[in-house]
N, C-alpha and C. Protein backbone atom coordinates (compact mmCIF):
# COMPACT_ATOMS: atom_id res chain seq x y z
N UNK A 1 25.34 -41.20 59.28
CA UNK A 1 24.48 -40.73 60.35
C UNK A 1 25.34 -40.08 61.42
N UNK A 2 25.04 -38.96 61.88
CA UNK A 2 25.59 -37.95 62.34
C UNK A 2 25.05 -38.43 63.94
N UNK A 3 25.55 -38.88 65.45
CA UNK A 3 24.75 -39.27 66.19
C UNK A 3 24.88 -37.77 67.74
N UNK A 4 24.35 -37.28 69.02
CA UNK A 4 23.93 -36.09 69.37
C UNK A 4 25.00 -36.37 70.38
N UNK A 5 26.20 -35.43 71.26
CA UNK A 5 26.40 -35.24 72.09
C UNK A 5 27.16 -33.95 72.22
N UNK A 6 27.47 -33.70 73.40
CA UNK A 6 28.46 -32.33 73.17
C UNK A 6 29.60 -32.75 72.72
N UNK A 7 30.26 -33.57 72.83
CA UNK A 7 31.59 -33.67 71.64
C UNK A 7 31.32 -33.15 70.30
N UNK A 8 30.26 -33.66 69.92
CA UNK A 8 30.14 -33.54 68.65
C UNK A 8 29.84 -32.03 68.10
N UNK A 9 29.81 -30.82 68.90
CA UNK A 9 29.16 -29.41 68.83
C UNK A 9 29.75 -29.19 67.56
N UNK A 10 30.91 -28.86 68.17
CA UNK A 10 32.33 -28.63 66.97
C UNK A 10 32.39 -29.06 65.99
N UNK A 11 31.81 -30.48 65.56
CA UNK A 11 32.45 -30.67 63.84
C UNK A 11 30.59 -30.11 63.80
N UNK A 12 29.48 -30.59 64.13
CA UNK A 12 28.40 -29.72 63.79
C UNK A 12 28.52 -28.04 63.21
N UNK A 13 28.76 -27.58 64.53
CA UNK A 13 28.86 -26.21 64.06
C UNK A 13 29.61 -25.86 62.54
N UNK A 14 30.80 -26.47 62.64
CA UNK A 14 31.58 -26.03 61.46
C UNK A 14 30.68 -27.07 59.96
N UNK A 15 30.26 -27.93 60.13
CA UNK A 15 29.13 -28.40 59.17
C UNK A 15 28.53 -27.36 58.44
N UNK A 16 27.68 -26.98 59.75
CA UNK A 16 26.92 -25.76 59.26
C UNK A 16 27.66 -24.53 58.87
N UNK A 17 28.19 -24.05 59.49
CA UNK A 17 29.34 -23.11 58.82
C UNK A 17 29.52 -22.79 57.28
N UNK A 18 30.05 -24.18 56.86
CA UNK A 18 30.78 -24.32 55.49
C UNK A 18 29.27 -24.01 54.63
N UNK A 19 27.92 -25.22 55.14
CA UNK A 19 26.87 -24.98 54.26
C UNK A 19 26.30 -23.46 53.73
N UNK A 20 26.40 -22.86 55.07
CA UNK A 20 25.46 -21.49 55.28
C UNK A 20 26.41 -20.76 54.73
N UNK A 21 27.75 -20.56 55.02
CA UNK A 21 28.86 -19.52 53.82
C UNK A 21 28.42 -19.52 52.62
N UNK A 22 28.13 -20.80 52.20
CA UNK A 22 28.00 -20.97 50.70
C UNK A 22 26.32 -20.58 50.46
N UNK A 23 26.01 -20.84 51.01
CA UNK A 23 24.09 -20.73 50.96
C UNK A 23 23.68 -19.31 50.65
N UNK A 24 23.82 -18.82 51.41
CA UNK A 24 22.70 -17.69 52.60
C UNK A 24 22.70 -16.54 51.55
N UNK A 25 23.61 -16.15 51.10
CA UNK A 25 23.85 -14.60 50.33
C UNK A 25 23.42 -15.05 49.09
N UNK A 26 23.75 -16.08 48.46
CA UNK A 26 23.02 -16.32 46.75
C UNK A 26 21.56 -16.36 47.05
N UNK A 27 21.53 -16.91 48.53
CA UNK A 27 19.84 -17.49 48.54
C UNK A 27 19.13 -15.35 48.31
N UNK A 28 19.26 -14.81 49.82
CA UNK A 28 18.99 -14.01 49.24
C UNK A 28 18.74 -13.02 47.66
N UNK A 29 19.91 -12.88 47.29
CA UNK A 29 20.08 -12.16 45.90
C UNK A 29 19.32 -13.04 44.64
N UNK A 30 19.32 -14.41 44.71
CA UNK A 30 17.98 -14.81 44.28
C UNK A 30 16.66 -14.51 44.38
N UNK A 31 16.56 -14.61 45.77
CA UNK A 31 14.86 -14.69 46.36
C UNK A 31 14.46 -13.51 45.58
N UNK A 32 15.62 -12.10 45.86
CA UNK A 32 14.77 -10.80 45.94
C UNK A 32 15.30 -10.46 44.00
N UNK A 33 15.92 -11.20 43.37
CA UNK A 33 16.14 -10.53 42.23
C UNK A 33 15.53 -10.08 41.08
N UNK A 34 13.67 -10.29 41.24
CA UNK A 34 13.07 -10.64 40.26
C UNK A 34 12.57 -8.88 40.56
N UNK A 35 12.61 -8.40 42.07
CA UNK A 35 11.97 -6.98 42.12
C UNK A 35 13.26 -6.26 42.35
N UNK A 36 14.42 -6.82 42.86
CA UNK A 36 15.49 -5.51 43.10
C UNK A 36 16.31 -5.40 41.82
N UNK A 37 16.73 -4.21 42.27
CA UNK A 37 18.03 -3.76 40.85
C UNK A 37 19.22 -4.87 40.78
N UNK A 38 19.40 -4.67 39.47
CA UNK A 38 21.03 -5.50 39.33
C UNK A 38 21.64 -5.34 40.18
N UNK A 39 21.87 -4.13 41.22
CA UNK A 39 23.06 -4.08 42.06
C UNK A 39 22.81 -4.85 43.25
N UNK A 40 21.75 -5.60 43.58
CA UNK A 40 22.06 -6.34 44.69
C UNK A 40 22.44 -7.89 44.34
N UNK A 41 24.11 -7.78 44.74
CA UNK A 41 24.78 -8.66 44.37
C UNK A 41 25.27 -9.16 45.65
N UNK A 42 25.94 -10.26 45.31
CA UNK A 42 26.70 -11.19 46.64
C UNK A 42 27.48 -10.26 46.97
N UNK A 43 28.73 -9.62 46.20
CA UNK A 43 29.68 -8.80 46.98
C UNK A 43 29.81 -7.64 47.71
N UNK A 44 28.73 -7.16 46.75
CA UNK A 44 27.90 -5.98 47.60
C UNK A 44 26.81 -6.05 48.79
N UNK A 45 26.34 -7.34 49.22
CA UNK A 45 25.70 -7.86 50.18
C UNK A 45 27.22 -7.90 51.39
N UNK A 46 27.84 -8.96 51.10
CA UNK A 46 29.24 -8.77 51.71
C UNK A 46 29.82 -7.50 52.17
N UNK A 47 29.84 -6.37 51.54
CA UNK A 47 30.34 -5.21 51.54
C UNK A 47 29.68 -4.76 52.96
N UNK A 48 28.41 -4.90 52.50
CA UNK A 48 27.17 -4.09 53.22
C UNK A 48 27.05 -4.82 54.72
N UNK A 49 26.88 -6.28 54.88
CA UNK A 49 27.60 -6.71 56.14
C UNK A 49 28.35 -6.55 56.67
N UNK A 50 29.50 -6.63 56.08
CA UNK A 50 31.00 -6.18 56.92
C UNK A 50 30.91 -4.76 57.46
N UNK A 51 30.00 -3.99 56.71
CA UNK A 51 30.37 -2.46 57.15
C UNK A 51 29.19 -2.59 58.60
N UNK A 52 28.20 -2.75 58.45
CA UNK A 52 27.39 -2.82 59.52
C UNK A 52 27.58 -4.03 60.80
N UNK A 53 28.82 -4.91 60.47
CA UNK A 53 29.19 -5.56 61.47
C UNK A 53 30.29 -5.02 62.35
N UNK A 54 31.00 -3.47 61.96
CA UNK A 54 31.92 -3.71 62.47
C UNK A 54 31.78 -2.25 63.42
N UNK A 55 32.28 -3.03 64.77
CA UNK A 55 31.77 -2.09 66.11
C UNK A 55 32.51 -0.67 65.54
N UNK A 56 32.20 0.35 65.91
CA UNK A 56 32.69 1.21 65.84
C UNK A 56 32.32 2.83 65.09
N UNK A 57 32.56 4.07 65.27
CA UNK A 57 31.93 5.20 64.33
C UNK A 57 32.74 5.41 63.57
N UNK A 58 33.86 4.53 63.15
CA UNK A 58 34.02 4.94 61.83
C UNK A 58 35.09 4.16 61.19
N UNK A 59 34.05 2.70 59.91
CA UNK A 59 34.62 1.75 59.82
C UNK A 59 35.30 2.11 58.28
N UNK A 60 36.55 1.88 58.26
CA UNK A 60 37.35 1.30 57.04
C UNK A 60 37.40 0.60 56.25
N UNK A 61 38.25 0.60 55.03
CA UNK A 61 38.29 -0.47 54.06
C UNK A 61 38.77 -2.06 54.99
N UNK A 62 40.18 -1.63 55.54
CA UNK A 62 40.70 -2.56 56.40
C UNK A 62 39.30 -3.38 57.43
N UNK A 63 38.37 -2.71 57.89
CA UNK A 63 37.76 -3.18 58.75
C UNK A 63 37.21 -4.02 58.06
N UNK A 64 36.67 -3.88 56.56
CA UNK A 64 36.01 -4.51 55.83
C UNK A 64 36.89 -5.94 55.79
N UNK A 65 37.91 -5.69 55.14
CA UNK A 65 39.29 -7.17 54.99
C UNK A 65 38.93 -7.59 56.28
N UNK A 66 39.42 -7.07 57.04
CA UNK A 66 39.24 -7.81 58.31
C UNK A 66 37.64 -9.46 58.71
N UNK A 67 36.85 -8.14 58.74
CA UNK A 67 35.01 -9.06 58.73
C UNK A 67 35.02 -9.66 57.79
N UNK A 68 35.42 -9.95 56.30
CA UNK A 68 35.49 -10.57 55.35
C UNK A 68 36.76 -11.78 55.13
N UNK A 69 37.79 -11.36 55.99
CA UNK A 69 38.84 -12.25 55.73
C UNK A 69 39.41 -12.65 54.79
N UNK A 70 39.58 -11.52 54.39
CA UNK A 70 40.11 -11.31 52.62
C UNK A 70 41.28 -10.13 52.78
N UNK A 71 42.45 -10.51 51.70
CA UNK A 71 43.45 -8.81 51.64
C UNK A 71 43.13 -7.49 51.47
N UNK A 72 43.42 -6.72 51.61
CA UNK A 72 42.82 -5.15 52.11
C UNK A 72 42.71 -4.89 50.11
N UNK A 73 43.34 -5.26 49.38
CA UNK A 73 43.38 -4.77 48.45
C UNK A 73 42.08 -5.64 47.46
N UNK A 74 41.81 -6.80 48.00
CA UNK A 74 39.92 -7.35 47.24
C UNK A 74 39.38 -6.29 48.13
N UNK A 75 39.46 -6.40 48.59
CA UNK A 75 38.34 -5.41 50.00
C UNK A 75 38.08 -4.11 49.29
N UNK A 76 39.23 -3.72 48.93
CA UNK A 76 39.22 -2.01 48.25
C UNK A 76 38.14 -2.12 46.96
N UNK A 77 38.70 -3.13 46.20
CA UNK A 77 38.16 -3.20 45.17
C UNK A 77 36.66 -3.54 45.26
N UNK A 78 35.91 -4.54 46.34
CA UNK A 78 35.02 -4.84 46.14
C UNK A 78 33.84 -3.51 47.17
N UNK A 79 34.26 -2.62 48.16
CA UNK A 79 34.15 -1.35 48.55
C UNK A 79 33.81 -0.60 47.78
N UNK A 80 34.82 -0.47 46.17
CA UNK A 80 34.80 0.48 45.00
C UNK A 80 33.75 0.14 44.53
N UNK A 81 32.93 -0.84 43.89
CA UNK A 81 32.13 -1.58 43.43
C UNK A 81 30.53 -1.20 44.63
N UNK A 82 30.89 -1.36 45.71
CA UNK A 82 29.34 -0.77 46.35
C UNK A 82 29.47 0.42 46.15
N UNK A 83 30.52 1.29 46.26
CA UNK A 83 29.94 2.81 46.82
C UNK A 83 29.64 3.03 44.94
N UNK A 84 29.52 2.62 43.78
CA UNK A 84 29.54 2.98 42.36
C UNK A 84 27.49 2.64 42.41
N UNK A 85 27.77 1.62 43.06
CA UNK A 85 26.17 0.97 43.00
C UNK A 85 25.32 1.79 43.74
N UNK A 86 25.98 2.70 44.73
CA UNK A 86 24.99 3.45 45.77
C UNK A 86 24.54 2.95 47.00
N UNK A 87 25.65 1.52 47.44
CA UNK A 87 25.61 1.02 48.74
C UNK A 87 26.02 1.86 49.83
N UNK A 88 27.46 2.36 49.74
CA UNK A 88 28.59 2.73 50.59
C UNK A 88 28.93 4.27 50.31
N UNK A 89 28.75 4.95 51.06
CA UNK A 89 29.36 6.56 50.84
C UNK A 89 31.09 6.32 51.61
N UNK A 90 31.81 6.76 51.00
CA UNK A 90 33.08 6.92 51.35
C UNK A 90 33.66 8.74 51.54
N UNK A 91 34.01 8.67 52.79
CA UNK A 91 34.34 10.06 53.19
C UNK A 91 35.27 10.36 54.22
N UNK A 92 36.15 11.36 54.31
CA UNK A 92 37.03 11.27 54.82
C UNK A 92 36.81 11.41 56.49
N UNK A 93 37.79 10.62 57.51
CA UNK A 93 38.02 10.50 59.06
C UNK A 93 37.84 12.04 59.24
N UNK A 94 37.23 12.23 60.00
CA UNK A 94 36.87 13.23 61.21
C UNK A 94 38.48 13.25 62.30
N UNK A 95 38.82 12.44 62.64
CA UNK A 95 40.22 12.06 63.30
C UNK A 95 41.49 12.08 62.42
N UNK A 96 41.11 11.43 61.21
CA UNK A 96 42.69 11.59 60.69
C UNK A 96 42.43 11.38 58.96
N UNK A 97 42.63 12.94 58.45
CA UNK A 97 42.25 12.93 56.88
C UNK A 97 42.53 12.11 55.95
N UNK A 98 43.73 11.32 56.71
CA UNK A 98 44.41 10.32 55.65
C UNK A 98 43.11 9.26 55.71
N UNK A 99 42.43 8.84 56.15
CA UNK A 99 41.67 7.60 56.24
C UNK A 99 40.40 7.63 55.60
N UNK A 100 40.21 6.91 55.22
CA UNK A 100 38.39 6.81 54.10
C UNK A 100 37.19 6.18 55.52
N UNK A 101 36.50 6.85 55.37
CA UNK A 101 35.31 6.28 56.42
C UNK A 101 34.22 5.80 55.45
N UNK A 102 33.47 4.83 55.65
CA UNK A 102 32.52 4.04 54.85
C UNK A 102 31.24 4.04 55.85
N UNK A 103 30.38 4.49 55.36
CA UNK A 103 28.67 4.50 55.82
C UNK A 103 27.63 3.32 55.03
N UNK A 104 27.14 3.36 55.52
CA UNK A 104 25.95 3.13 54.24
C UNK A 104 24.27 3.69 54.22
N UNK A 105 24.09 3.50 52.85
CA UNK A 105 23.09 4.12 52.06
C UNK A 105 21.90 3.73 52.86
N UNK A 106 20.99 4.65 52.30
CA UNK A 106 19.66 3.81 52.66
C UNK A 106 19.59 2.78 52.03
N UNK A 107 19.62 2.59 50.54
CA UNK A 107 19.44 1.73 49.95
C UNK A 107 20.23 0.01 50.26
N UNK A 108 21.74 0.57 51.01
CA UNK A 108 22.38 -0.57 51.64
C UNK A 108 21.08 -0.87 52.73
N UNK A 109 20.93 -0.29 53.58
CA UNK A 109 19.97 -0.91 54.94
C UNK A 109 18.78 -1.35 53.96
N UNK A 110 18.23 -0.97 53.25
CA UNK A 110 17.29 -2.11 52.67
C UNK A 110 17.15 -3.16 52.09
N UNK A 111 18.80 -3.25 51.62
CA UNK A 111 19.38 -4.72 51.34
C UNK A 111 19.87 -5.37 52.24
N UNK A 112 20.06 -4.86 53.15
CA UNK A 112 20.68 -5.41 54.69
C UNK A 112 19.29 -6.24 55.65
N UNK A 113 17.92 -5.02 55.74
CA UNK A 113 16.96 -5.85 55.88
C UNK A 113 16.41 -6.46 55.38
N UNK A 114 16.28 -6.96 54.04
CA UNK A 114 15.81 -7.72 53.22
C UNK A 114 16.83 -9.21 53.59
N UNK A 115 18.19 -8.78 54.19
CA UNK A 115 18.94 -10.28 54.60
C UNK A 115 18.62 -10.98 55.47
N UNK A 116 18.34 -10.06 56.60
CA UNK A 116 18.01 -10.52 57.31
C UNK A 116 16.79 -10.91 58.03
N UNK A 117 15.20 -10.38 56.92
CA UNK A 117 14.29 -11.48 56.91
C UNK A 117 14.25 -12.73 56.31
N UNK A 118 15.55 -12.69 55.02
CA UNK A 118 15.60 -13.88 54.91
C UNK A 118 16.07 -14.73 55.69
N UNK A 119 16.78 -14.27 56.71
CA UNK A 119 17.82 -15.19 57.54
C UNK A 119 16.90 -16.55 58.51
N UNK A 120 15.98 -14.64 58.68
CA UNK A 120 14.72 -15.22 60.33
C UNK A 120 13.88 -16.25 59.13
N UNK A 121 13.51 -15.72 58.42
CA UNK A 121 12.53 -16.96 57.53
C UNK A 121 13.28 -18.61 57.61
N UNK A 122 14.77 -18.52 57.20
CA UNK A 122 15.48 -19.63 56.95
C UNK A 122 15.35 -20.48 58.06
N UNK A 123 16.00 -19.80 59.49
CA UNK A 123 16.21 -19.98 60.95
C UNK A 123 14.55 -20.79 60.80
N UNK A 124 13.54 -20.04 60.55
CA UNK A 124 12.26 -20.77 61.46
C UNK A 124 11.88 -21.82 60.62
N UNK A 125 12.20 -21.90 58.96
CA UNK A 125 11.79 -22.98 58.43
C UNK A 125 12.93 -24.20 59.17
N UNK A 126 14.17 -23.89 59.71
CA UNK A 126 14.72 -25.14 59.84
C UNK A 126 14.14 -25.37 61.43
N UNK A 127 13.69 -25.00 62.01
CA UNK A 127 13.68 -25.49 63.45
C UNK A 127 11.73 -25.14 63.96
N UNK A 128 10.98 -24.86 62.67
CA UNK A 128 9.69 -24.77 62.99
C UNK A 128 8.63 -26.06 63.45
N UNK A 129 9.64 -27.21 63.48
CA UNK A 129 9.20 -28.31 63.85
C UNK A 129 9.56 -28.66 65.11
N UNK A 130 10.18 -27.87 65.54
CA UNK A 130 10.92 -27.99 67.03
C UNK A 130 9.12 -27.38 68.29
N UNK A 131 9.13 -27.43 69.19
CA UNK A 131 8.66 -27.19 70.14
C UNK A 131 9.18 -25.79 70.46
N UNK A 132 8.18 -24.54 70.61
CA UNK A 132 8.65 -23.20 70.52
C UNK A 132 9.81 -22.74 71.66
N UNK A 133 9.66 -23.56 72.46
CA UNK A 133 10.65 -23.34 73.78
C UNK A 133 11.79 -24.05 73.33
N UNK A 134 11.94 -24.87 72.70
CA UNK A 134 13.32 -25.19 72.19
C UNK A 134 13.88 -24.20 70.77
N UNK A 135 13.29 -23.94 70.31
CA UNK A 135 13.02 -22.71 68.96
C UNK A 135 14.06 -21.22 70.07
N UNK A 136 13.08 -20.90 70.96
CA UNK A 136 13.59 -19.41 71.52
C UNK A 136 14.88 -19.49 72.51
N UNK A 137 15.21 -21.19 72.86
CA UNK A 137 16.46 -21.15 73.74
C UNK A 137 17.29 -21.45 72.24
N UNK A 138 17.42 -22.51 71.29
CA UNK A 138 18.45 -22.57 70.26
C UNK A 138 18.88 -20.98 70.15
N UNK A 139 17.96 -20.03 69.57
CA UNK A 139 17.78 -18.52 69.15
C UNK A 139 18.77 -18.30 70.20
N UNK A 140 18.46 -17.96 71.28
CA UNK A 140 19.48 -17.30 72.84
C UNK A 140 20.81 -17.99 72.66
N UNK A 141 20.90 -19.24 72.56
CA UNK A 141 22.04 -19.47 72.53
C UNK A 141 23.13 -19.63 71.66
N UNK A 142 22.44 -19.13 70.22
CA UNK A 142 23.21 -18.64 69.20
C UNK A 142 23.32 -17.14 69.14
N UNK A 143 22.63 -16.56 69.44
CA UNK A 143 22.63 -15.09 69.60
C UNK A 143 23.81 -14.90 70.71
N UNK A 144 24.16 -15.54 71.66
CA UNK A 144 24.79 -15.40 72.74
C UNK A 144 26.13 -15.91 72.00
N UNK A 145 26.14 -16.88 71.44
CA UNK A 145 27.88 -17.44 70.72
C UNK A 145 28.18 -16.57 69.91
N UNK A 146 27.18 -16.06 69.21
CA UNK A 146 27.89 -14.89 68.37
C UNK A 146 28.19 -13.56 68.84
N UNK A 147 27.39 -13.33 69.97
CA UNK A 147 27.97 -11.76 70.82
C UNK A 147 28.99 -12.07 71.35
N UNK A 148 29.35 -13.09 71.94
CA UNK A 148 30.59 -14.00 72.81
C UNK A 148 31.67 -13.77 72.07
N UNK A 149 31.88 -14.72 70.70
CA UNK A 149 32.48 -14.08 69.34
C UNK A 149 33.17 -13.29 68.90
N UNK A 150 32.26 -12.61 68.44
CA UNK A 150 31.74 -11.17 67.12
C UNK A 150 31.65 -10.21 68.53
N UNK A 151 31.27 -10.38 69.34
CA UNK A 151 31.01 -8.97 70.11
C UNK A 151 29.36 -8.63 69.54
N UNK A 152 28.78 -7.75 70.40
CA UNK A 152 27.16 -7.46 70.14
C UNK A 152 27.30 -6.53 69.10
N UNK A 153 26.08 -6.31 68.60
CA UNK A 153 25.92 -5.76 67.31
C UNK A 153 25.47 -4.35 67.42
């Protein structure tokens, strides 16, 4: 039994952490696999996050390693693998030819929103028993640790 104070935020948070790493992306690519194409896969879900997480007009393979926390060279490989599927267009820097710039597809943003109604679905089944004013401050104040973080989106 797990008991409530602020000491305890920290091993909580990272609780959840470890669960939801492992959870969240199979859950999706399950839920939706019976109507989407083979290509919506975990790594290409991954791909497709990292690229739309990362501030900036014009994100890299590296940026990808980076948001993923993986070596630049899985990163490449698993990059190669969306833009084949029709996630990721790869095209060269506007600033400096040597560099690959990564977009994404329409078809990425519709796997991207399809994540993230699963996310809001997940979020409200776990806390739909809560009292709605405790529901929309939890929301604020995770939205706020992760802009704090991650920086805003």
């Amino acid at each position: 039994m797990h008991t409530s104070s602020s000491r305890d935020g920290g091993p909580a948070l990272f609780r959840l952490v470890r669960h939801w790493a492992r959870q969240w992306a199979p859950d999706v690519v399950e839920r939706f696999a019976a109507d989407a194409p083979p290509s919506w896969t975990v790594p290409n879900l991954f791909v497709i996050q990292a690229v739309d997480g990362t501030a900036g007009d014009e994100v890299t393979v590296a940026d990808v390693a980076r948001q993923l926390g993986i070596d630049r060279s899985v990163a490449s490989r698993m990059v190669a693998e969306a833009v084949r599927d029709g996630f990721v267009v790869r095209s060269t820097s506007a600033r400096d030819a040597r560099r690959a710039v990564l977009t994404l597809t329409d078809a990425a943003k519709e796997f991207l929103e399809a994540s993230r109604a699963h996310q809001r679905q997940a979020f409200e089944a776990l806390v739909s028993h809560w009292p709605e004013a405790d529901r929309e401050r939890f929301a604020a104040y995770l939205s706020r640790l992760a802009d704090e973080v991650l920086g805003a989106p």
